[in-house]
N, C-alpha and C. Protein backbone atom coordinates (compact mmCIF):
# COMPACT_ATOMS: atom_id res chain seq x y z
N UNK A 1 -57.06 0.04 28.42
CA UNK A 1 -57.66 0.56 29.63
C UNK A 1 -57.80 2.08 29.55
N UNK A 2 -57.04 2.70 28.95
CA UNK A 2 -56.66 4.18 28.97
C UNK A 2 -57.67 4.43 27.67
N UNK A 3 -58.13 3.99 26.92
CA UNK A 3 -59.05 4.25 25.77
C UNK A 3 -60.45 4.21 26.78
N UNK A 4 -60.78 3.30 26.96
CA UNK A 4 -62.32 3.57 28.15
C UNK A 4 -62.30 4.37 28.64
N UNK A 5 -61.41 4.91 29.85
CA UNK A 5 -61.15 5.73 30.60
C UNK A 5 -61.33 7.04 29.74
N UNK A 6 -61.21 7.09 28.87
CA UNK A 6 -61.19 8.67 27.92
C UNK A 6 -62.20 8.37 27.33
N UNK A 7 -62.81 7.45 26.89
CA UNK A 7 -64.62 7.08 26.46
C UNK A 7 -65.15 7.57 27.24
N UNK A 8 -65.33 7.52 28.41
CA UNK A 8 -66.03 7.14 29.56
C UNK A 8 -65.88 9.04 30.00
N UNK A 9 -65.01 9.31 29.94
CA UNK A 9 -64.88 11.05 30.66
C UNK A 9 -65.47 11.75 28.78
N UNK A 10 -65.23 11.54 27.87
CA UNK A 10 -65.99 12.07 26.87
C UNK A 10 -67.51 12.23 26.77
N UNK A 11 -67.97 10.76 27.05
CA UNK A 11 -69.16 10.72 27.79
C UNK A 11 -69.94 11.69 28.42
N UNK A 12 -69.26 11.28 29.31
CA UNK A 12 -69.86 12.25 30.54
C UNK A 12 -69.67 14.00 30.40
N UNK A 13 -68.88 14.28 29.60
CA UNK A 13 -68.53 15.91 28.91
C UNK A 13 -69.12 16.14 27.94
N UNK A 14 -69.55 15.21 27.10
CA UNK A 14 -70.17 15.61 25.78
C UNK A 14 -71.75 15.67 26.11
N UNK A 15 -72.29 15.57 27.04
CA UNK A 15 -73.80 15.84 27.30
C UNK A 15 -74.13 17.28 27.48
N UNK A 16 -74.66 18.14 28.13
CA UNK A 16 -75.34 19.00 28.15
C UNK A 16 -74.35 19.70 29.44
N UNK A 17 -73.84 20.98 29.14
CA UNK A 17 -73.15 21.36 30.41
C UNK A 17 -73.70 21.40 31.52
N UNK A 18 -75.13 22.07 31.57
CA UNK A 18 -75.32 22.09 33.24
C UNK A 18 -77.35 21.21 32.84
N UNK A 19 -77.41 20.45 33.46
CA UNK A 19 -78.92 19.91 33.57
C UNK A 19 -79.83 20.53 34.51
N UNK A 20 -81.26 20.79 33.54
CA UNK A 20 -82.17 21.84 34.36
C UNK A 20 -82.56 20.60 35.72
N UNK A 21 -82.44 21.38 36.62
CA UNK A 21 -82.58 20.72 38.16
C UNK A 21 -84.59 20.89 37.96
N UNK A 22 -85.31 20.00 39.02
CA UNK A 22 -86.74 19.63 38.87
C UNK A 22 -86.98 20.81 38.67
N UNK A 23 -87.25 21.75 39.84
CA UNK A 23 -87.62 23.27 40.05
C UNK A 23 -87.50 23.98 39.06
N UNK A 24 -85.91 23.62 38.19
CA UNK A 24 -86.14 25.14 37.12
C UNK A 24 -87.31 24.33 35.70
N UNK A 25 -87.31 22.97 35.81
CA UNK A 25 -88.20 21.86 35.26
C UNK A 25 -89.59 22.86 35.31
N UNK A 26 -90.19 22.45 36.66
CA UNK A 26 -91.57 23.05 36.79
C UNK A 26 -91.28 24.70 36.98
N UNK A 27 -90.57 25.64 37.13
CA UNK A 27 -90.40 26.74 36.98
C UNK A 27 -90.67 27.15 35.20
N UNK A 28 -90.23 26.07 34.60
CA UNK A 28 -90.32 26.54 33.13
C UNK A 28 -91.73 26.19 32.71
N UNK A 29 -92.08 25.06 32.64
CA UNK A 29 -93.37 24.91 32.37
C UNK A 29 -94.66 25.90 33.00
N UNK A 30 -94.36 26.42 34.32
CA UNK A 30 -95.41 27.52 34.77
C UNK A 30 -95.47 28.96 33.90
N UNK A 31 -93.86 28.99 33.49
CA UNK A 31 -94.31 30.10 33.20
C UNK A 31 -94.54 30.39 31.26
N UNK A 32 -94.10 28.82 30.85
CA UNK A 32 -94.82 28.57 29.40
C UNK A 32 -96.02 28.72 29.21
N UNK A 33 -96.68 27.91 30.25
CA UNK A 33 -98.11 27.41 30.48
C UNK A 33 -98.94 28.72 30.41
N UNK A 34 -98.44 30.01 30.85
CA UNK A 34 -98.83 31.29 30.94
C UNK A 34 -99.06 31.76 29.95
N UNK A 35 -97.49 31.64 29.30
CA UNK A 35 -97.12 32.62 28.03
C UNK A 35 -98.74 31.59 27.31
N UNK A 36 -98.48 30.16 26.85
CA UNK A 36 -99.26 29.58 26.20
C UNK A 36 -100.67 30.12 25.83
N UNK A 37 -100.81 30.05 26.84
CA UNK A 37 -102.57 30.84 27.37
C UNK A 37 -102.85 32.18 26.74
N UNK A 38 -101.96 33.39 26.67
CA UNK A 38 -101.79 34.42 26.26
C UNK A 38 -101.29 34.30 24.15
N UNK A 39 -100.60 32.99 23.98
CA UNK A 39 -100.76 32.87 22.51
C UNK A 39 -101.67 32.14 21.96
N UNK A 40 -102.16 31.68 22.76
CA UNK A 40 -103.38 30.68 22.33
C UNK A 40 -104.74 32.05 21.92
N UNK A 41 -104.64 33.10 22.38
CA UNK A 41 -106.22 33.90 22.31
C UNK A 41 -105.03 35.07 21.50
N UNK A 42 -103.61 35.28 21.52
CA UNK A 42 -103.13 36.02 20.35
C UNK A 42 -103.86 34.98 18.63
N UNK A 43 -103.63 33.61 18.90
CA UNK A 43 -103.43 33.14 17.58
C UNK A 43 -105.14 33.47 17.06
N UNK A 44 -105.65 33.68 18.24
CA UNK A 44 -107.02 33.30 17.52
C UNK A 44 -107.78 34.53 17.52
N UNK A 45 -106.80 35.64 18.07
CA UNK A 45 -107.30 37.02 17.82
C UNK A 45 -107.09 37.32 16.25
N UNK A 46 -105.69 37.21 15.91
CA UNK A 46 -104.90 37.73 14.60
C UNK A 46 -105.01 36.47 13.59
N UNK A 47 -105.43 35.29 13.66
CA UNK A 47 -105.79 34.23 12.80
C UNK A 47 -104.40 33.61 12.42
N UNK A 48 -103.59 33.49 13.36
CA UNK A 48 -101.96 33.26 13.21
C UNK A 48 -101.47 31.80 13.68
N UNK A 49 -100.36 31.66 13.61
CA UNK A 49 -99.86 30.32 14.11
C UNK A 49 -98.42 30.20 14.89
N UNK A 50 -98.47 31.90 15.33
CA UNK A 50 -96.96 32.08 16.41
C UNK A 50 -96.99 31.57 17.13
N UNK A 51 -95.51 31.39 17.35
CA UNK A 51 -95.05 30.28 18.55
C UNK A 51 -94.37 31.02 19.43
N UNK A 52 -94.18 30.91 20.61
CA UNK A 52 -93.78 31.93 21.45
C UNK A 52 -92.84 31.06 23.04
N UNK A 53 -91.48 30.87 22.49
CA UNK A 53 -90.59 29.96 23.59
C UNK A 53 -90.18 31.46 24.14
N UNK A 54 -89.86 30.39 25.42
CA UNK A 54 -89.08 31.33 26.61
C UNK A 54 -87.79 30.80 26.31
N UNK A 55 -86.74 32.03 26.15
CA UNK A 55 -84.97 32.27 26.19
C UNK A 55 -85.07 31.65 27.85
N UNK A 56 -84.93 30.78 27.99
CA UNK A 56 -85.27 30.54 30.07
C UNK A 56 -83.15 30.62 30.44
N UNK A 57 -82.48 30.28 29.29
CA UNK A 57 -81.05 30.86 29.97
C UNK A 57 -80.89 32.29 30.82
N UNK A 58 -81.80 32.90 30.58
CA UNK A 58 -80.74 34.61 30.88
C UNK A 58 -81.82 34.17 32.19
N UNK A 59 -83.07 33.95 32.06
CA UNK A 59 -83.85 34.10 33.50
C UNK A 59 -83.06 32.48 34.70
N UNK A 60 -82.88 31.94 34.06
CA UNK A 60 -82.55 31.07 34.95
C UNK A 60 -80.69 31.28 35.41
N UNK A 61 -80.62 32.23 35.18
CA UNK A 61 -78.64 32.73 35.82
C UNK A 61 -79.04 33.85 36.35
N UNK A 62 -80.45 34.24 36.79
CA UNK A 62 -80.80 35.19 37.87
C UNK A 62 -81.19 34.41 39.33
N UNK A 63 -80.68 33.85 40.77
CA UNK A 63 -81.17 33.27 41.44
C UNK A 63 -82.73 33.55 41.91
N UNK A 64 -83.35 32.85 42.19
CA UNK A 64 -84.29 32.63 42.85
C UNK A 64 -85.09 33.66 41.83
N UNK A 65 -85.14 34.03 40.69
CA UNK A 65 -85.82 35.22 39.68
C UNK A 65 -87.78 35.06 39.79
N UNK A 66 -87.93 33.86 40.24
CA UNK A 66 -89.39 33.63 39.94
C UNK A 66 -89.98 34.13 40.95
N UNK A 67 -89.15 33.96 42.41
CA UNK A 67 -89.23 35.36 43.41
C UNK A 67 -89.57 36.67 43.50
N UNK A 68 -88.56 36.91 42.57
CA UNK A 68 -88.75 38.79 42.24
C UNK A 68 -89.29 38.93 41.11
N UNK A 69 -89.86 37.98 39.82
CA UNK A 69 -90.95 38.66 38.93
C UNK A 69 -91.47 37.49 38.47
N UNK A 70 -92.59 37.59 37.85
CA UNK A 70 -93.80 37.33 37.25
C UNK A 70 -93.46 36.71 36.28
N UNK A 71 -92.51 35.77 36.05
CA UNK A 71 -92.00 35.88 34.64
C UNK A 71 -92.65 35.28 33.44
N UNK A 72 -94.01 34.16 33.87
CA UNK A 72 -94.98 34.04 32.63
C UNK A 72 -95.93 35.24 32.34
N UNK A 73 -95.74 35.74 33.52
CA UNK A 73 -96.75 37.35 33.45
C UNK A 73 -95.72 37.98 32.55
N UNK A 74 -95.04 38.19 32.96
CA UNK A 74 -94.03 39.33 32.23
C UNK A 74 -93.76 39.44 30.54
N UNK A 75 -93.59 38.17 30.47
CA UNK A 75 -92.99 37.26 29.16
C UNK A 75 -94.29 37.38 28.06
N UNK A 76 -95.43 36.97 28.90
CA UNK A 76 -97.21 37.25 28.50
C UNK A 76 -97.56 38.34 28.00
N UNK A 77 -96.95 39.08 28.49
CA UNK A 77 -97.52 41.26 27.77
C UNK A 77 -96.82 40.89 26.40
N UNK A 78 -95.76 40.44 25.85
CA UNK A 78 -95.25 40.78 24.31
C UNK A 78 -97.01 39.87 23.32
N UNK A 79 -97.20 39.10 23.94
CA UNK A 79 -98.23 38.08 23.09
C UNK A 79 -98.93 39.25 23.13
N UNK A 80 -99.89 39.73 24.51
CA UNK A 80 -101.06 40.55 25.04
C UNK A 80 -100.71 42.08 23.38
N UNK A 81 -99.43 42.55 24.21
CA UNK A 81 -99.77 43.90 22.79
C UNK A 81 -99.71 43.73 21.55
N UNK A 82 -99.33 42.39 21.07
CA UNK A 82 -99.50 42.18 19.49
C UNK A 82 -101.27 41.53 19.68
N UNK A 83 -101.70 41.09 20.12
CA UNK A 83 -103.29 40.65 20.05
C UNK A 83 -103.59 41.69 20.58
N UNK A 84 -103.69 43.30 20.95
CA UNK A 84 -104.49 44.04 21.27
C UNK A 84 -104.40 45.33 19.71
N UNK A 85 -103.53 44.74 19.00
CA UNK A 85 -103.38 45.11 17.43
C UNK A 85 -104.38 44.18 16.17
N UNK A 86 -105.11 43.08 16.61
CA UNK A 86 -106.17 42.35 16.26
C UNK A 86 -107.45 42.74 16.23
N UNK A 87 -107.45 43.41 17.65
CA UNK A 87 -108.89 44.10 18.02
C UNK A 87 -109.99 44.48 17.05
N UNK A 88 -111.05 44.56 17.13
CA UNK A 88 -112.17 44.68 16.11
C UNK A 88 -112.01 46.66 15.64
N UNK A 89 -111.46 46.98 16.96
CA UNK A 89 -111.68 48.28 17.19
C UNK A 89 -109.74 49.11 16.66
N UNK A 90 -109.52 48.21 16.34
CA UNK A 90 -107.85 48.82 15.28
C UNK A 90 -108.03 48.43 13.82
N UNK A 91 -107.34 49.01 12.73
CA UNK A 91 -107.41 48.79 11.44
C UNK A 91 -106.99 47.48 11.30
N UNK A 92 -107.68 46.77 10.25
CA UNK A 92 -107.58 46.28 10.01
C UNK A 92 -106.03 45.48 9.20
N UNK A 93 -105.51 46.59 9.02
CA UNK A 93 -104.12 46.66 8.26
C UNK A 93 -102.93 46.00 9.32
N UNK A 94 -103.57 45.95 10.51
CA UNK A 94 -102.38 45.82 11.39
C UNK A 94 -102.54 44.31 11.49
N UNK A 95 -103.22 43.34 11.26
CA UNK A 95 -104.05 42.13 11.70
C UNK A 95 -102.85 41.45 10.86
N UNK A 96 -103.34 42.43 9.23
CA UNK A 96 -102.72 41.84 7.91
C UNK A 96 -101.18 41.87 8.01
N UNK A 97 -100.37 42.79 8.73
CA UNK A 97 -99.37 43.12 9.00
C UNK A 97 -98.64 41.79 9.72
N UNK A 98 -99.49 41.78 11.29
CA UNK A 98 -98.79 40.71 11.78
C UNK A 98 -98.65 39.24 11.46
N UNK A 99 -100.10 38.90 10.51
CA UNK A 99 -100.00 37.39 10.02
C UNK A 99 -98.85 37.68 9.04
N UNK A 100 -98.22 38.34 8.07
CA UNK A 100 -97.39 38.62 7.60
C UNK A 100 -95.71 38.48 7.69
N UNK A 101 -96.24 39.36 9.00
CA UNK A 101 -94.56 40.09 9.45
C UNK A 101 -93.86 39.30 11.00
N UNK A 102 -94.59 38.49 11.20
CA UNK A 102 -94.20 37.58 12.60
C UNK A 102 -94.67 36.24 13.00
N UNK A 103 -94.06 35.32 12.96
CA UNK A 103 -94.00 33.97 13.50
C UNK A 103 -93.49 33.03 14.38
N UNK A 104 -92.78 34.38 15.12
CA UNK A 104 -92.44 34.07 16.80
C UNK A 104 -92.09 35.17 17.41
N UNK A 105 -92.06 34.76 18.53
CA UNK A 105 -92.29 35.89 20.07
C UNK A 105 -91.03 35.02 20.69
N UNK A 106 -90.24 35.86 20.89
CA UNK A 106 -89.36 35.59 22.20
C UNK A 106 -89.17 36.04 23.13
N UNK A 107 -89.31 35.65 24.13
CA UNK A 107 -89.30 36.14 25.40
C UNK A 107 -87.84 36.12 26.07
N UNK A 108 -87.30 37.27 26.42
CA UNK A 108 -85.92 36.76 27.05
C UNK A 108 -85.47 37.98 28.36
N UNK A 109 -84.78 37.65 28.88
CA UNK A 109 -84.50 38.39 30.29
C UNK A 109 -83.04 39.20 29.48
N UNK A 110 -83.18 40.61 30.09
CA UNK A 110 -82.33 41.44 29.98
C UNK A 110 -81.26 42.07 31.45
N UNK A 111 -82.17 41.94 32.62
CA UNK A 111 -81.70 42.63 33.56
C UNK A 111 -82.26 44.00 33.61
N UNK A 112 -81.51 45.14 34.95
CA UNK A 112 -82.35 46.32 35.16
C UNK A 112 -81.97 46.69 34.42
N UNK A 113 -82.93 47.54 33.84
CA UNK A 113 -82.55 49.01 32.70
C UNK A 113 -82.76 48.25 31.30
N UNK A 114 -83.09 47.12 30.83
CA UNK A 114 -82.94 46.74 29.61
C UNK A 114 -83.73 46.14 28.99
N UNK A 115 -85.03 46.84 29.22
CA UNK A 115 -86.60 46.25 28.71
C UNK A 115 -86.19 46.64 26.82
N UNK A 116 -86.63 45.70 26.45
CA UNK A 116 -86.43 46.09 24.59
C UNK A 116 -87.34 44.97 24.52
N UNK A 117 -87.33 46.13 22.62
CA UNK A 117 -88.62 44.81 21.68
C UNK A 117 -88.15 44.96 20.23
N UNK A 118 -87.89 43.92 19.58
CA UNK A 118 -86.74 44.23 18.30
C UNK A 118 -87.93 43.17 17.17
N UNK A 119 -87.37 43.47 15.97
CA UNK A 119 -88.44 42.24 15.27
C UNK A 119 -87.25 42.34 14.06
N UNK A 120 -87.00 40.88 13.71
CA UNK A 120 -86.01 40.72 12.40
C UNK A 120 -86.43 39.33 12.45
N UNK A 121 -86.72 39.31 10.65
CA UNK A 121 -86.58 37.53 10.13
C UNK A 121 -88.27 37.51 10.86
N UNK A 122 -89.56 38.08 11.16
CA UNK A 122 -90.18 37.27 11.47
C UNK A 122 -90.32 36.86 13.16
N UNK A 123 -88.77 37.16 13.60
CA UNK A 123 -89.02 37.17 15.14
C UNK A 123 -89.01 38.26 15.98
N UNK A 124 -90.44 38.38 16.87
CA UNK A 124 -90.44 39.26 17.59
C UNK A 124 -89.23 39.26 19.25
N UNK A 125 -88.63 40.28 19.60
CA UNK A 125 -87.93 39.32 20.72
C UNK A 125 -88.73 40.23 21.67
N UNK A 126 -88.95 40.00 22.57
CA UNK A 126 -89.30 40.85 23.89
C UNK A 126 -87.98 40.85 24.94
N UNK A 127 -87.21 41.71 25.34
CA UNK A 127 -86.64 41.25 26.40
C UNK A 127 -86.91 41.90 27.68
N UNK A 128 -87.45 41.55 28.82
CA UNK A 128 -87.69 41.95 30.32
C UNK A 128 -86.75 42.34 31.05
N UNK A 129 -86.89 43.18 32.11
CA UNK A 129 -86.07 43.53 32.63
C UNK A 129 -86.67 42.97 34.45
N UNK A 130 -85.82 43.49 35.39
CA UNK A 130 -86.00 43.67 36.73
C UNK A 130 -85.21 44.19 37.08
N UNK A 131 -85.76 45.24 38.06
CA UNK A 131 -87.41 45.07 38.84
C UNK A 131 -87.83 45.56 37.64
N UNK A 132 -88.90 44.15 37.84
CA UNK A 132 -90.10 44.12 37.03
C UNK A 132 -91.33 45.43 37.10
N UNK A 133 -91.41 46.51 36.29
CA UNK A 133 -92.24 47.67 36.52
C UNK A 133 -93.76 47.34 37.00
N UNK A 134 -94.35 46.55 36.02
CA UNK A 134 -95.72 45.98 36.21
C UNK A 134 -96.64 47.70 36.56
N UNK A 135 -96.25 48.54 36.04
CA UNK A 135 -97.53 49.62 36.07
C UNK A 135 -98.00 49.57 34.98
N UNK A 136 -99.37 49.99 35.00
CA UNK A 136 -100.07 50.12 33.98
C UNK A 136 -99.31 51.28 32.68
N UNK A 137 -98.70 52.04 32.97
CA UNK A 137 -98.14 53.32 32.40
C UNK A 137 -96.68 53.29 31.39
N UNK A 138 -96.57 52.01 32.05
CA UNK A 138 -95.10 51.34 30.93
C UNK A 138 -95.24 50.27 31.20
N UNK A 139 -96.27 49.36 31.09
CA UNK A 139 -96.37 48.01 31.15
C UNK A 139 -95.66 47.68 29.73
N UNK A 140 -95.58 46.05 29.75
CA UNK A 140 -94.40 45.57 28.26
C UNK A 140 -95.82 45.49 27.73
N UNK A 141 -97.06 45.25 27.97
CA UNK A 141 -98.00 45.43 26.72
C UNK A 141 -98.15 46.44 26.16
N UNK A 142 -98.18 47.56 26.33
CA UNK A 142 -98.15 49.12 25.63
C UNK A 142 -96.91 49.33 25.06
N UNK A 143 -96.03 48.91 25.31
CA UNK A 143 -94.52 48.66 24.93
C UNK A 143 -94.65 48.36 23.74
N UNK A 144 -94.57 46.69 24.22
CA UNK A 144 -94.61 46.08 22.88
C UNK A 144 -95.72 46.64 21.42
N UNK A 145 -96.85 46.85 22.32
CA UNK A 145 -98.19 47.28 20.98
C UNK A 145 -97.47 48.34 20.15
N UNK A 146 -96.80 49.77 21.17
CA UNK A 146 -96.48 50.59 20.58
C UNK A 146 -95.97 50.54 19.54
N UNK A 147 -94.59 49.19 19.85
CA UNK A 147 -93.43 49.05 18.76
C UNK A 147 -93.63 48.27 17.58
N UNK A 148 -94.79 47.91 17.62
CA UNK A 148 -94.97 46.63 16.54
C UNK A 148 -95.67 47.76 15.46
N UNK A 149 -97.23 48.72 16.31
CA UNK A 149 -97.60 49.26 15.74
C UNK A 149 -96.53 50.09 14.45
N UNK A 150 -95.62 50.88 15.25
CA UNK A 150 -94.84 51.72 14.22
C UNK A 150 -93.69 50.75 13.63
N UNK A 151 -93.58 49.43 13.63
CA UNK A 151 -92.65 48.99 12.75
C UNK A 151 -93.69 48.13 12.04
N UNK A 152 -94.84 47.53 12.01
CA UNK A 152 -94.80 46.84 11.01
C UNK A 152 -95.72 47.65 9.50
């Protein structure tokens, strides 16, 4: 009896610690569906085949986060400034660079003060912050373009 009983609670512990509830369900898919859209016209700017998941842990241990930012918007600028390095109107060297030098985009939440863009192994990470800036003047697409430009 005492062997089931410890089957049975193993069970139930050995699954997944916490299960995404519907909302953070369709919360994730909206804001994939975004990013998607934004790598779908990166892949076919730069002739690439990056894949670009959302880190959705750090954004989803912020309450109610889809509230206070944009976060397929947000997550969307790292794709946007590496495809504005594709452009007809940038060297060509940079095109060659990124089919090269990157084969994923990560998107991940940092909190205030801790917008970064790092690239190792091939992965780009983006991480966002809030409050979300959203000006044109330090948007994460000029961000990101900047940083890719001088590292790759």
């Amino acid at each position: 009896m005492h062997a089931k009983r410890l089957a049975l609670v193993i069970a139930l512990f050995s699954g997944p610690v916490m299960a995404q509830t519907i909302a953070q369900q369709a919360n994730h898919k909206a804001w994939q569906d975004q990013v998607d859209a934004k790598v779908g016209y990166l892949n076919k700017a730069c002739g690439t085949t990056i894949a670009a998941p959302i880190a959705y842990a750090g954004f989803d241990a912020v309450p109610d986060i889809g509230m206070k930012m944009p976060v397929g918007q947000a997550c969307g600028e790292a794709e946007e400034g590496v495809a504005n390095l594709c452009s007809p109107t940038t060297p060509p060297a940079y095109k060659a660079a990124i089919q090269k030098g990157i084969s994923k985009i990560v998107c991940a939440y940092g909190g205030a003060g801790k917008r970064a863009v790092s690239l190792s192994g091939g992965t780009l990470t983006y991480t966002v912050e809030n409050p979300w800036p959203g000006k044109y003047d330090t948007d994460g697409t000029h961000f990101v373009q900047y940083y890719v430009a001088k590292t790759l």
